[in-house]
C-alpha atoms as a PDB file:
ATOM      1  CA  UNK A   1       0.000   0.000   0.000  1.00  0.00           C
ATOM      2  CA  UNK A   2       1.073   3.193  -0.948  1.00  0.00           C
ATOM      3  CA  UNK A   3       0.848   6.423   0.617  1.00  0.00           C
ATOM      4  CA  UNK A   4       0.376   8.579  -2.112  1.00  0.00           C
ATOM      5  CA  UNK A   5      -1.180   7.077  -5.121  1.00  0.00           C
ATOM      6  CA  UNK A   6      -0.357   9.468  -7.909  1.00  0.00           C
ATOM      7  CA  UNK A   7      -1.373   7.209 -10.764  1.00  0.00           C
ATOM      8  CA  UNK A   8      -5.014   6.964  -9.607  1.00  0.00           C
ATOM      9  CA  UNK A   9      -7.406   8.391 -12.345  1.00  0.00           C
ATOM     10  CA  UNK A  10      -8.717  11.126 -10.003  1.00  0.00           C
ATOM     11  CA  UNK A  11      -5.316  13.045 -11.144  1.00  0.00           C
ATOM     12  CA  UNK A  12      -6.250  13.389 -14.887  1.00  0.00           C
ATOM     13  CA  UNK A  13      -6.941  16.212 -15.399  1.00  0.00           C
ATOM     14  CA  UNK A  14      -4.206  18.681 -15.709  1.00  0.00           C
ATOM     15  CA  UNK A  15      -6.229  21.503 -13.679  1.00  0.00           C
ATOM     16  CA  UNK A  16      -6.396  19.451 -10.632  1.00  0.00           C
ATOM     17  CA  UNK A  17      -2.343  18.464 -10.602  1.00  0.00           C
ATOM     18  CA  UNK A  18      -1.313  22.299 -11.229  1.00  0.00           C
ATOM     19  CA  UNK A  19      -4.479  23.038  -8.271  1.00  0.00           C
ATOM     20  CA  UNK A  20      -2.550  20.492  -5.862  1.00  0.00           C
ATOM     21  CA  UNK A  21       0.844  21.767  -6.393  1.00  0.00           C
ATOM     22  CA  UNK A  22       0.056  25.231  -6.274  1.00  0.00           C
ATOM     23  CA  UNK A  23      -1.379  24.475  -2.994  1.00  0.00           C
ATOM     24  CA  UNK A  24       1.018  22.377  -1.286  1.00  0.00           C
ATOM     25  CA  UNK A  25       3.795  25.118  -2.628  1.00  0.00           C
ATOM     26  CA  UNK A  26       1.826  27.797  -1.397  1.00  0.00           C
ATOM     27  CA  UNK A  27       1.142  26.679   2.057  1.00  0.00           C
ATOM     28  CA  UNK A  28       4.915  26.016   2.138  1.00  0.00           C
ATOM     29  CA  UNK A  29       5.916  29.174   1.391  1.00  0.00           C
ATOM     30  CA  UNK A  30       3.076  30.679   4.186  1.00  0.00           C
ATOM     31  CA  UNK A  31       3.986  28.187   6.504  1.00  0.00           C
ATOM     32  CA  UNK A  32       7.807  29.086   6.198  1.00  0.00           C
ATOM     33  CA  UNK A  33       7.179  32.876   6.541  1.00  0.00           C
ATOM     34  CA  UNK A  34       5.089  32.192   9.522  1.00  0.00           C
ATOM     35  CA  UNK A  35       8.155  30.517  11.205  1.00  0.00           C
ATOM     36  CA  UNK A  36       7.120  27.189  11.143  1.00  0.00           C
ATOM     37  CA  UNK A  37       9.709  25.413   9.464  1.00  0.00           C
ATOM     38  CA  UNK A  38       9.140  21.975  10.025  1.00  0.00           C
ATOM     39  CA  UNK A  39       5.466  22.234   8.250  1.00  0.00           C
ATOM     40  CA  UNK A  40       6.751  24.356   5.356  1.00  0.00           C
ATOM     41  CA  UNK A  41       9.389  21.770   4.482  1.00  0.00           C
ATOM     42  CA  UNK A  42       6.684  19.442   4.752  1.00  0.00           C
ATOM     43  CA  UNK A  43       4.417  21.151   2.393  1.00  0.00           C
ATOM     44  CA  UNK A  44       7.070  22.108   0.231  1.00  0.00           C
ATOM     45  CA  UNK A  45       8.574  18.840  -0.164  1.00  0.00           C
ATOM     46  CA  UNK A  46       5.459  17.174  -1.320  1.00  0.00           C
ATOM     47  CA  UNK A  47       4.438  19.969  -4.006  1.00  0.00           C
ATOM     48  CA  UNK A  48       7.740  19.167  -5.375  1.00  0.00           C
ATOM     49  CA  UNK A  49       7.086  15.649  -5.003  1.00  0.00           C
ATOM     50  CA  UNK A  50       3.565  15.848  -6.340  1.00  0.00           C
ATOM     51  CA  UNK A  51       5.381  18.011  -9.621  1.00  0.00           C
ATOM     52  CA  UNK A  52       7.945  15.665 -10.336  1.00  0.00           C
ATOM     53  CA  UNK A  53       5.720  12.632 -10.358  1.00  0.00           C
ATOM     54  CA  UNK A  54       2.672  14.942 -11.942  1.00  0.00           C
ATOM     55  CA  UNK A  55       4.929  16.425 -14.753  1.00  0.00           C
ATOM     56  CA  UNK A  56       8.421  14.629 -15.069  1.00  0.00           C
ATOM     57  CA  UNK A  57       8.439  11.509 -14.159  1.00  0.00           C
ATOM     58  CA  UNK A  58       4.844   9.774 -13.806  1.00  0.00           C
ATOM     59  CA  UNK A  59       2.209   7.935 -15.795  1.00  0.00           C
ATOM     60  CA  UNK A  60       0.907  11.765 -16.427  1.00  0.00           C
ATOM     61  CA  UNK A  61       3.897  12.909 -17.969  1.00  0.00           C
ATOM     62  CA  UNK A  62       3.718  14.320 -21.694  1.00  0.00           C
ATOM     63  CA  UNK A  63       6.727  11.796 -24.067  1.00  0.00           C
ATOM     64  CA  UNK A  64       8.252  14.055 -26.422  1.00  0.00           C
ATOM     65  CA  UNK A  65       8.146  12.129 -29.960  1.00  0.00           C
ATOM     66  CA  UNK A  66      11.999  11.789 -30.165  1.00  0.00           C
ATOM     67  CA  UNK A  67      12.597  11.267 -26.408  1.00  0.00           C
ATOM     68  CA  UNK A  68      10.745   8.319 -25.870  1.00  0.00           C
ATOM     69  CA  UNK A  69      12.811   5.208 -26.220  1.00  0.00           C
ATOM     70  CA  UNK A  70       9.870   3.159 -27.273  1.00  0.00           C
ATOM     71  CA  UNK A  71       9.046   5.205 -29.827  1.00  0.00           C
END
């Protein structure tokens, strides 16, 4: 069991994955310059999580044409 289940089809759309890591960035960034450091890594660390498996790396991921090594 995973905690985070970034594949599921709930994530589609692109709307809601930019909506998610805008907010998890966001409250980062407010929880940081509220001086609570511990939650603002926490909230920053998982919108960058949630980007790189949302944009770079995941099932959600755009393949360039001449990138993809199946291709």
């Amino acid at each position: 069991m995973r905690i985070f289940d970034l594949s599921e089809p709930f994530f589609a759309p692109l709307w809601r994955r930019v909506v998610i890591v805008a907010v998890c960035i966001g409250w980062g960034v407010l929880e940081l310059a509220a001086a609570s450091s511990f939650w603002g890594f926490v909230f920053l660390v998982t919108g960058i999580y949630c980007a790189w498996v949302f944009f770079i790396s995941g099932p959600y991921a755009t393949r360039r044409p001449g990138k993809d090594p199946k291709a």
